[in-house]
Protein backbone atom coordinates (compact mmCIF):
# COMPACT_ATOMS: atom_id res chain seq x y z
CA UNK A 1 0.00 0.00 0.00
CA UNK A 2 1.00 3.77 -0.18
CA UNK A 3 2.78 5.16 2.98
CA UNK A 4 2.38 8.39 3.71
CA UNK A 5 5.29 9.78 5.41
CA UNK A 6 4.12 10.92 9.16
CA UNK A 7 4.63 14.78 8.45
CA UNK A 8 2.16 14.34 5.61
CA UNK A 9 -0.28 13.89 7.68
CA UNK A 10 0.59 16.15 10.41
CA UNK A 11 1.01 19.11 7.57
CA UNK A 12 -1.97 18.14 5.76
CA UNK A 13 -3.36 21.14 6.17
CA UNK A 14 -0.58 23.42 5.47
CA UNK A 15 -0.34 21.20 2.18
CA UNK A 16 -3.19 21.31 0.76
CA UNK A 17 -2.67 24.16 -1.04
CA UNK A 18 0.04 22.99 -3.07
CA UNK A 19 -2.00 19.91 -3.22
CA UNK A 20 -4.62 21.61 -5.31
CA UNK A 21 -1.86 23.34 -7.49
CA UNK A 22 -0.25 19.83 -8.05
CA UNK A 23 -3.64 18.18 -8.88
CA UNK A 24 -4.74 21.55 -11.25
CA UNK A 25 -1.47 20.29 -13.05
CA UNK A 26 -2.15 16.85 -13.52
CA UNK A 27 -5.77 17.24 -14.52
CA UNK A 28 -4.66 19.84 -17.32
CA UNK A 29 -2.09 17.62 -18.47
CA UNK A 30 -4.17 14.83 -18.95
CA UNK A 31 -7.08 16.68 -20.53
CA UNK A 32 -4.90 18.12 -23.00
CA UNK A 33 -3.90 14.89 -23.81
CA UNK A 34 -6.96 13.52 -23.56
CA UNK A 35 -7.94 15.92 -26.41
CA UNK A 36 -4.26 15.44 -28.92
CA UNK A 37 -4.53 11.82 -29.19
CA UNK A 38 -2.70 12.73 -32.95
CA UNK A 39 0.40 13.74 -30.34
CA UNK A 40 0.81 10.08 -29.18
CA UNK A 41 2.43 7.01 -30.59
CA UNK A 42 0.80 4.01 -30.42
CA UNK A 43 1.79 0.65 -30.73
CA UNK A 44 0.95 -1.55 -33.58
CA UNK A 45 -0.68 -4.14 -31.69
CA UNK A 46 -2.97 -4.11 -28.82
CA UNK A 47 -1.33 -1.83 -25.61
CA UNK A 48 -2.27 -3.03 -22.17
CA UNK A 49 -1.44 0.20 -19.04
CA UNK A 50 -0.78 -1.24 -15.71
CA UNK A 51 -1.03 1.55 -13.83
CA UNK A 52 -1.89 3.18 -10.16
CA UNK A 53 -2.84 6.43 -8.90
CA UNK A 54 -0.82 6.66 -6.14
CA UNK A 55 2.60 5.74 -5.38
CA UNK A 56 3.42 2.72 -3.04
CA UNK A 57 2.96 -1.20 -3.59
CA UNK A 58 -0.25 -1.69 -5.06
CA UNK A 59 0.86 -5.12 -6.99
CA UNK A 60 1.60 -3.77 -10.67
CA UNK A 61 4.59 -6.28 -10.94
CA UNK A 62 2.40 -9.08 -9.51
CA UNK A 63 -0.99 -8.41 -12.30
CA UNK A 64 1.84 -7.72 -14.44
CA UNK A 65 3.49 -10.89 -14.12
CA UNK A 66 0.39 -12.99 -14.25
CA UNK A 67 -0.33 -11.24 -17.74
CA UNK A 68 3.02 -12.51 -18.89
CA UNK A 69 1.62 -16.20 -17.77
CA UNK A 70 -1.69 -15.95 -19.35
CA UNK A 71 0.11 -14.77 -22.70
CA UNK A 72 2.50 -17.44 -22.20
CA UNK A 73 -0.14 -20.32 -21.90
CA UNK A 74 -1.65 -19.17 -25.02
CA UNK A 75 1.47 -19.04 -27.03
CA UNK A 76 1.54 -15.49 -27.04
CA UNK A 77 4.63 -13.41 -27.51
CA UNK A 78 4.50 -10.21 -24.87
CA UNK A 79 6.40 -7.37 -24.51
CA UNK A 80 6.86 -5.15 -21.24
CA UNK A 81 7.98 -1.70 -21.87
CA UNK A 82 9.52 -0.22 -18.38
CA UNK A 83 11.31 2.68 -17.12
CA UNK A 84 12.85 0.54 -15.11
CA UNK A 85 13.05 2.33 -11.71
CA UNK A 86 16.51 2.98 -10.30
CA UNK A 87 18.56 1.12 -12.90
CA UNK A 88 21.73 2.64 -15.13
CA UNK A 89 21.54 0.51 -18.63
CA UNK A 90 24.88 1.12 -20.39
CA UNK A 91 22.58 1.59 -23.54
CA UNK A 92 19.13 1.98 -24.59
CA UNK A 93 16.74 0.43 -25.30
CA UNK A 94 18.13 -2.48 -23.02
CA UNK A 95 16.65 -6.09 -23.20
CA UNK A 96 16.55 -7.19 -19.39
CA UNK A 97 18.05 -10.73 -19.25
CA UNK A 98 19.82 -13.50 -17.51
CA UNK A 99 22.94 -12.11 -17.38
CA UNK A 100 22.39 -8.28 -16.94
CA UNK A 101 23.50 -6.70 -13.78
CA UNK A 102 19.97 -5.70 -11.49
CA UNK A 103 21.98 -2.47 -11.28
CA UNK A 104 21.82 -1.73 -14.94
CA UNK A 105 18.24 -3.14 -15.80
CA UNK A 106 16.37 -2.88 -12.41
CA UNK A 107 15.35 -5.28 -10.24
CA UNK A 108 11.75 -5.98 -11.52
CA UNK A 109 12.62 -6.21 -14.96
CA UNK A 110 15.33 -8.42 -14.26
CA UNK A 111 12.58 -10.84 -12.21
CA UNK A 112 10.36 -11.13 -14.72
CA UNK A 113 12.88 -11.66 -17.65
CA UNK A 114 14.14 -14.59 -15.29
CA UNK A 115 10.72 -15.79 -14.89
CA UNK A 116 9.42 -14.78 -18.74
CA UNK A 117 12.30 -15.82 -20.78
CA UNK A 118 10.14 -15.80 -24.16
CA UNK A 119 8.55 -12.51 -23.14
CA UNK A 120 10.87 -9.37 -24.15
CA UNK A 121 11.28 -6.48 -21.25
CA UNK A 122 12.65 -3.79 -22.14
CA UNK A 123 13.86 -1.01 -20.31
CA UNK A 124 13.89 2.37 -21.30
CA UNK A 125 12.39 6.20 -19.54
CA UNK A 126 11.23 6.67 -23.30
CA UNK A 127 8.81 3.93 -23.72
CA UNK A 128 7.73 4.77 -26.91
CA UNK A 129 11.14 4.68 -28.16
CA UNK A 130 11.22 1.11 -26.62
CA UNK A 131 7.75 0.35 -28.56
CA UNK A 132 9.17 1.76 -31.77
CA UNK A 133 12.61 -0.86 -30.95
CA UNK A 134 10.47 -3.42 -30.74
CA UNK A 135 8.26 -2.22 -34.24
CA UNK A 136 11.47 -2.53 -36.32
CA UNK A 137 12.90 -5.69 -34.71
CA UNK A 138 10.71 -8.05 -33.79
CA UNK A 139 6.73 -6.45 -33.06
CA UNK A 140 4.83 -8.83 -30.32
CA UNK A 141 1.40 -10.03 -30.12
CA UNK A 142 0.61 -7.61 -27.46
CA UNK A 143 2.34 -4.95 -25.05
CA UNK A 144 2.35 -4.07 -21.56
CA UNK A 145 2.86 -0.69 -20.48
CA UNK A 146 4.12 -0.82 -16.99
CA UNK A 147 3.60 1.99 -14.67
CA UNK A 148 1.33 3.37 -17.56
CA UNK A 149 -1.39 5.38 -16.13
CA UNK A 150 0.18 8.44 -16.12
CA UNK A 151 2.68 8.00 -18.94
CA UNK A 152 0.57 10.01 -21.52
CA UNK A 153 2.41 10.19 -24.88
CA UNK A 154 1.84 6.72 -25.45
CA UNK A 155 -1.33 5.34 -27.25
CA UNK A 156 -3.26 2.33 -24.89
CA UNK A 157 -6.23 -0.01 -25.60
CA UNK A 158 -6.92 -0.80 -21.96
CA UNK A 159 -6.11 0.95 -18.86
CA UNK A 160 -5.64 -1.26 -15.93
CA UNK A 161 -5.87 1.10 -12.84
CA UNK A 162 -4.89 -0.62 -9.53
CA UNK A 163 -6.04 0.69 -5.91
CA UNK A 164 -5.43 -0.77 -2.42
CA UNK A 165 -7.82 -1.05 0.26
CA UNK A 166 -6.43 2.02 2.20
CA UNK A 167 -7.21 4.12 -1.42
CA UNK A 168 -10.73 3.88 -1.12
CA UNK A 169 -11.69 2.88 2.48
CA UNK A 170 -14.44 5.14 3.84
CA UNK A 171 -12.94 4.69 7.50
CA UNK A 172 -9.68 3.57 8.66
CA UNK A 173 -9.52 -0.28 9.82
CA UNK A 174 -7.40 -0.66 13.13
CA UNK A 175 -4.05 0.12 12.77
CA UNK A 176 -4.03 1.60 9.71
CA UNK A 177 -3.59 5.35 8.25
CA UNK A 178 -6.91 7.08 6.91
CA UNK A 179 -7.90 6.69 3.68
CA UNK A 180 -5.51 7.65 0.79
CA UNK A 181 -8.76 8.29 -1.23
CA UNK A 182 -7.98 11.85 -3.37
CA UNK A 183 -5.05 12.82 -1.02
CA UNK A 184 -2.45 14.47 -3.73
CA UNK A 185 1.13 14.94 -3.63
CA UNK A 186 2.56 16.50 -1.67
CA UNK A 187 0.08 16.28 1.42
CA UNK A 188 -0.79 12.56 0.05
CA UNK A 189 0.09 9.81 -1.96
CA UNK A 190 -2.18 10.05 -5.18
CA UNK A 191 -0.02 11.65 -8.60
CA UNK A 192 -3.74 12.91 -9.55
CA UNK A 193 -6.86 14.00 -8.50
CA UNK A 194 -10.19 11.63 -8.72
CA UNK A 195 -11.14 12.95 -11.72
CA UNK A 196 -8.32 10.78 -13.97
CA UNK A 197 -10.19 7.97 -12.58
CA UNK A 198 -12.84 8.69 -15.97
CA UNK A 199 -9.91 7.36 -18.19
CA UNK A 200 -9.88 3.82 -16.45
CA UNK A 201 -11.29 1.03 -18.12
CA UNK A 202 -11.44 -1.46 -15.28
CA UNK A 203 -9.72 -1.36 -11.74
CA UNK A 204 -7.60 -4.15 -10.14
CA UNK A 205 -7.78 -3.89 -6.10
CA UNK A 206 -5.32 -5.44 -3.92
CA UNK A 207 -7.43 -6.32 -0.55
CA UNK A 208 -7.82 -9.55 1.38
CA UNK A 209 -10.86 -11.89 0.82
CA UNK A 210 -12.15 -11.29 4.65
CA UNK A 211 -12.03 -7.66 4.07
CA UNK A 212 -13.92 -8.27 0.65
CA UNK A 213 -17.68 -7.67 1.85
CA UNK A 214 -16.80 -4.23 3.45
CA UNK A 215 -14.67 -3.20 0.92
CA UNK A 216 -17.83 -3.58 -1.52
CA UNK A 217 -19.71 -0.88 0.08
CA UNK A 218 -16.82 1.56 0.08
CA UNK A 219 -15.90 0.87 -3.68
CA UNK A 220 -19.76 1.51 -4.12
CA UNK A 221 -19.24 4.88 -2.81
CA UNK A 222 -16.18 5.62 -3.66
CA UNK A 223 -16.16 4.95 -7.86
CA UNK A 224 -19.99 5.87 -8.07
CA UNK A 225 -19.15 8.39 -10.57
CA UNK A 226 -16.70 6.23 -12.81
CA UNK A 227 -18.60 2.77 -13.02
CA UNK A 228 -15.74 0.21 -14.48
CA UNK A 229 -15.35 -3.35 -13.77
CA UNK A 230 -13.65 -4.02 -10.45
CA UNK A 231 -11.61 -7.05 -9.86
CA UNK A 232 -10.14 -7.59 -6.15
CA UNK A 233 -6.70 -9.73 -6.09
CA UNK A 234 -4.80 -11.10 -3.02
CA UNK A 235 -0.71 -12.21 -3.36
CA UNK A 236 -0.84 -15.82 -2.94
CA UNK A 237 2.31 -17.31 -1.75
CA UNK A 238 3.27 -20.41 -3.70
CA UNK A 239 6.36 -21.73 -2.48
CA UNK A 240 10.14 -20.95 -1.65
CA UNK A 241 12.43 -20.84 -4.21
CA UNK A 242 16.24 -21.22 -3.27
CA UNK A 243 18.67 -17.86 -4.28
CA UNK A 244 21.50 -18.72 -6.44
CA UNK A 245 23.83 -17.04 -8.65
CA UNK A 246 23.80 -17.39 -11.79
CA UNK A 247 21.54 -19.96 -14.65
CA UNK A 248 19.72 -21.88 -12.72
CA UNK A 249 19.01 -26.00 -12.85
CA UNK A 250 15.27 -27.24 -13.22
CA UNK A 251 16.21 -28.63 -9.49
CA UNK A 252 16.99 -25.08 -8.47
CA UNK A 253 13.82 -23.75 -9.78
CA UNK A 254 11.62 -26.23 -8.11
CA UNK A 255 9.76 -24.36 -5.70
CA UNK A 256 9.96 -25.86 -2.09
CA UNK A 257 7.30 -25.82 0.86
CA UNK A 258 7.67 -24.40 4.91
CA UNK A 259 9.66 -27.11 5.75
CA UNK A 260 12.48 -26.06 4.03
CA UNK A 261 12.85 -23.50 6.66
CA UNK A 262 13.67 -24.99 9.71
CA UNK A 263 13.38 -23.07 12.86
CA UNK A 264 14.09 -19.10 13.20
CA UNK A 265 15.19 -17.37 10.32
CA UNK A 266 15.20 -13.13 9.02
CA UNK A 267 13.34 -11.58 6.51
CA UNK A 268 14.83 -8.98 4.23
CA UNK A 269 12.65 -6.87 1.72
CA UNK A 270 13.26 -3.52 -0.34
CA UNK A 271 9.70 -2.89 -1.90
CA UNK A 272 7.37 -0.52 -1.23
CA UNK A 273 4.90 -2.42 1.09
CA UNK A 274 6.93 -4.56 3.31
CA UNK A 275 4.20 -5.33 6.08
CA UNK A 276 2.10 -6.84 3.20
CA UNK A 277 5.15 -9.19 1.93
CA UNK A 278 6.22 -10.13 5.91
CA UNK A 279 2.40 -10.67 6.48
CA UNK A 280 2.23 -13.57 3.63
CA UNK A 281 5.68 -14.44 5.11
CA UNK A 282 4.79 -14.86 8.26
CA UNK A 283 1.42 -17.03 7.16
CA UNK A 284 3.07 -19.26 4.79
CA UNK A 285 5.81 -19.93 7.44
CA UNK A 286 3.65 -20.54 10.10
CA UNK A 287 5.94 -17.76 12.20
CA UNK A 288 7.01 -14.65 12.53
CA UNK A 289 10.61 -14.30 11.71
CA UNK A 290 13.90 -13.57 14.62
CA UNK A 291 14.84 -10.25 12.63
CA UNK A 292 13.38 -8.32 10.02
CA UNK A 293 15.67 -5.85 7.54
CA UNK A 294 12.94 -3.31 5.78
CA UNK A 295 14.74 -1.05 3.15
CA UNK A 296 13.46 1.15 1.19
CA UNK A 297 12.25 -0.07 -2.07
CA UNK A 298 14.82 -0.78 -4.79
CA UNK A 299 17.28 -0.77 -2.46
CA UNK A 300 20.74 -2.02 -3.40
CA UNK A 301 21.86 -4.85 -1.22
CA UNK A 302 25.70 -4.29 -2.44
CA UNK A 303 26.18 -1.84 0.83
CA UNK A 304 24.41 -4.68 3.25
CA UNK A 305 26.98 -7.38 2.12
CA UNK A 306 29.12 -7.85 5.12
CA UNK A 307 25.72 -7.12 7.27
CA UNK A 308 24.17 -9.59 5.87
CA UNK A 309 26.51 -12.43 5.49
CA UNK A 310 27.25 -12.28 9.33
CA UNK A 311 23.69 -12.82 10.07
CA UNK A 312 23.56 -16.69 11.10
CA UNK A 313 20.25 -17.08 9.94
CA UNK A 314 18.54 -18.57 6.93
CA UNK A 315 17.41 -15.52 4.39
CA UNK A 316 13.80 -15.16 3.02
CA UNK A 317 13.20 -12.35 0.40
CA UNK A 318 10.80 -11.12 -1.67
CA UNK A 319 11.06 -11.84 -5.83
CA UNK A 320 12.77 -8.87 -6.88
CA UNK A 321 15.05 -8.34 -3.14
CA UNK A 322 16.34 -12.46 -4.89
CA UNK A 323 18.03 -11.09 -8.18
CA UNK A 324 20.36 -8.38 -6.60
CA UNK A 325 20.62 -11.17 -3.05
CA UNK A 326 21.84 -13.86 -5.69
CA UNK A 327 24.63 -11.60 -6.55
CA UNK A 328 26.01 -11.53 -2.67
CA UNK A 329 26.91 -15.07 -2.81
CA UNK A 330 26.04 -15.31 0.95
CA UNK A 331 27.13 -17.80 3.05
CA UNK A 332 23.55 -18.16 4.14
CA UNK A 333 20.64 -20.51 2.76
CA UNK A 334 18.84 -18.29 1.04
CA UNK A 335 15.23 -18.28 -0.35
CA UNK A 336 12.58 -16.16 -2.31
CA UNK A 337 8.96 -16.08 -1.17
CA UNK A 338 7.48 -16.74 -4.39
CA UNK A 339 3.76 -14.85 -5.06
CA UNK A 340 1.21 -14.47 -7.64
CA UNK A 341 -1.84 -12.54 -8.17
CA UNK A 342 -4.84 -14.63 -7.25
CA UNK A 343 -8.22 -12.73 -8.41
CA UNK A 344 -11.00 -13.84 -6.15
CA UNK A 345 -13.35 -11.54 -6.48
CA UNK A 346 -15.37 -9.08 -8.77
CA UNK A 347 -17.88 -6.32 -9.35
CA UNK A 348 -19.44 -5.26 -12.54
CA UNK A 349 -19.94 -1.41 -13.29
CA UNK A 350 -23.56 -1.97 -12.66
CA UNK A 351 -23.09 -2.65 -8.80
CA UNK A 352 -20.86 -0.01 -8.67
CA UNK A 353 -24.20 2.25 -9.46
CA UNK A 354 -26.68 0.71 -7.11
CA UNK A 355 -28.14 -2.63 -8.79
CA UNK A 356 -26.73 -5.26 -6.19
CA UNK A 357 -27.54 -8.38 -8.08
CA UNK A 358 -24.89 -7.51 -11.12
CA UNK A 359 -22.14 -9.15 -9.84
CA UNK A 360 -19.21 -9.32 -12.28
CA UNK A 361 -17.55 -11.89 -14.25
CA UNK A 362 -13.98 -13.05 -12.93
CA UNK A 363 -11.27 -11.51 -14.40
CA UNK A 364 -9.97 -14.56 -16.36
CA UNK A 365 -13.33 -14.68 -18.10
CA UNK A 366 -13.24 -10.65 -18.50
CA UNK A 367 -9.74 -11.12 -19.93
CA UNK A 368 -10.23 -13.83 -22.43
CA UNK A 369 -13.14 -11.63 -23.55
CA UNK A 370 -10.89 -9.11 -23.86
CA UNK A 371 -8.43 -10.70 -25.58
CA UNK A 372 -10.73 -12.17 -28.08
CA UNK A 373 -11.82 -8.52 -29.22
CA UNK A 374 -8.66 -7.02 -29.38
CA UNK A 375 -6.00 -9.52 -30.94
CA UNK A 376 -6.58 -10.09 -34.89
């Protein structure tokens, strides 16, 4: 989820004036483009944005990566065109790969090149120069603009928007900060006000199943005015995968259950929403770990080296902490939670406007449909 640092909400008040100016900005911007589509390139086949609103962990890399395995399955050659946060190519566009340094391709592209090896990512902060790369050389079946919603100048078919429960909770559950809901940079976490919310075509939310029937009512309230299909997702932990250096074996890359961690061990994470990745640690483990190491998010693990290797405990990271740990050589066991997006839930744009028996089609279904329409 987005975390607000504590003086934004202590200042709130004193920000919300440059809130306003921030938000002015953003709607303009958009609008403008909204109204030069002529001024954006666009991709030769079918353009997919997976997006957010707001900064913070809201599971693009997850929905992303289960795209990449539905495109897969179908024999479907994908492309994934990323800024790549925090990485240093040597030359653009750069094809992330086994083989490239995290440091020069990022650690998320790296991941899912290691996990998509027939999908191409490439990196680059101008996608559309990526895209027209990937025109000349070898054009997919489809593309995936990650971290899209915002990233105007290039031409989409779908926008993917993706919330969190703390974006559009009506009252904060125990524990947790009020809602993020329209709070703009700088006093909050959202890059725009509500109103971009009209250029969604469907939004993803990350939530938990039990939280599920109260988040219903709030999404009710909350996208009233912008009725889209809403599809809830959890991060389903399916199994630990040892770190290692270098290719890797099939016998390396068989994922491994609880009991391969045997009594205490320390969880290390650089992403954006580590109580949400040491939560589905802590279930699939069965308990909580001796030490936790929270970094910030893309953090480079290079400085934590002799840190870390001194530690005495068995190592569990997250999917894209594993490509820049592998790299340590530790003289730890170390392992990778490994998660995917499990959709479990949906609402049609119907019940978002009062009719309570339109319940929505899963996401799968919505997506095959989708995909049916759109690929020729």
């Amino acid at each position: 989820m987005a975390k607000r640092h504590p003086l934004q909400n202590a200042l709130a008040p004193l920000l919300l004036p440059l809130s306003l100016l921030y938000g002015l900005g953003g709607h303009i911007r958009r609008s403008l483009c909204r109204d030069r589509h002529s001024g954006q390139w666009r991709p030769s086949r079918p353009c997919i944005s997976v997006g957010n609103i707001s900064w913070g962990g809201t599971g693009k890399t997850p929905v992303t990566d289960w795209l990449l395995d539905n495109a897969s399955r179908k024999g479907l050659h994908a492309a994934v065109l990323t800024r790549g946060y925090g990485a240093h190519p040597s030359r653009l566009p750069l094809k992330a790969a086994a083989g490239v340094p995290a440091s020069e391709c990022g650690d998320e592209p790296l991941m899912l090149a290691l996990r998509h090896p027939d999908a191409a990512i490439i990196v680059d902060p101008d996608r559309n120069r990526a895209g027209r790369f990937l025109e000349n050389t070898s054009p997919p079946d489809l593309y995936l603009l990650d971290d899209g919603f915002q990233h105007l100048s290039t031409g989409r078919d779908l926008d993917l928007v993706l919330l969190d429960q703390d974006d559009v909770r009506l009252h904060p559950a125990p524990g947790h900060q009020p809602s993020n809901w329209n709070r703009i940079i700088p006093a909050g976490s959202w890059r725009e006000p509500v109103s971009a919310l009209q250029d969604a075509d469907a939004y993803l939310l990350k939530a938990e199943p039990e939280d599920w029937p109260e988040l219903v009512h709030a999404l009710k309230t909350r996208l009233k005015p912008w009725p889209r299909p809403v599809f809830a997702f959890q991060m389903a932990p399916v199994g630990l995968l040892p770190v290692h250096a270098g290719p890797q074996t099939e016998t390396q890359n068989t994922l491994l259950d609880a009991s391969a961690v045997q009594g205490p061990y320390a969880f290390l994470c650089g992403i954006g929403d580590p109580a949400q990745a040491l939560h589905t640690v802590t279930g699939f483990l069965g308990c909580e770990p001796e030490q936790i190491l929270a970094f910030p998010d893309h953090h480079d693990f290079s400085r934590e080296q002799s840190r870390l290797a001194k530690i005495g405990l068995p190592l569990i990271c997250t999917g894209k902490d594993s490509v820049k740990l592998a790299a340590l050589h530790l003289p730890v066991p170390c392992f990778s939670l490994e998660v995917s997006a499990h959709f479990f839930a949906s609402l049609s744009p119907e019940a978002l406007t009062g009719n309570e028996q339109e319940t929505g089609v899963p996401f799968e279904l919505w997506w095959e449909n989708w995909l049916r329409n759109h690929l020729h």
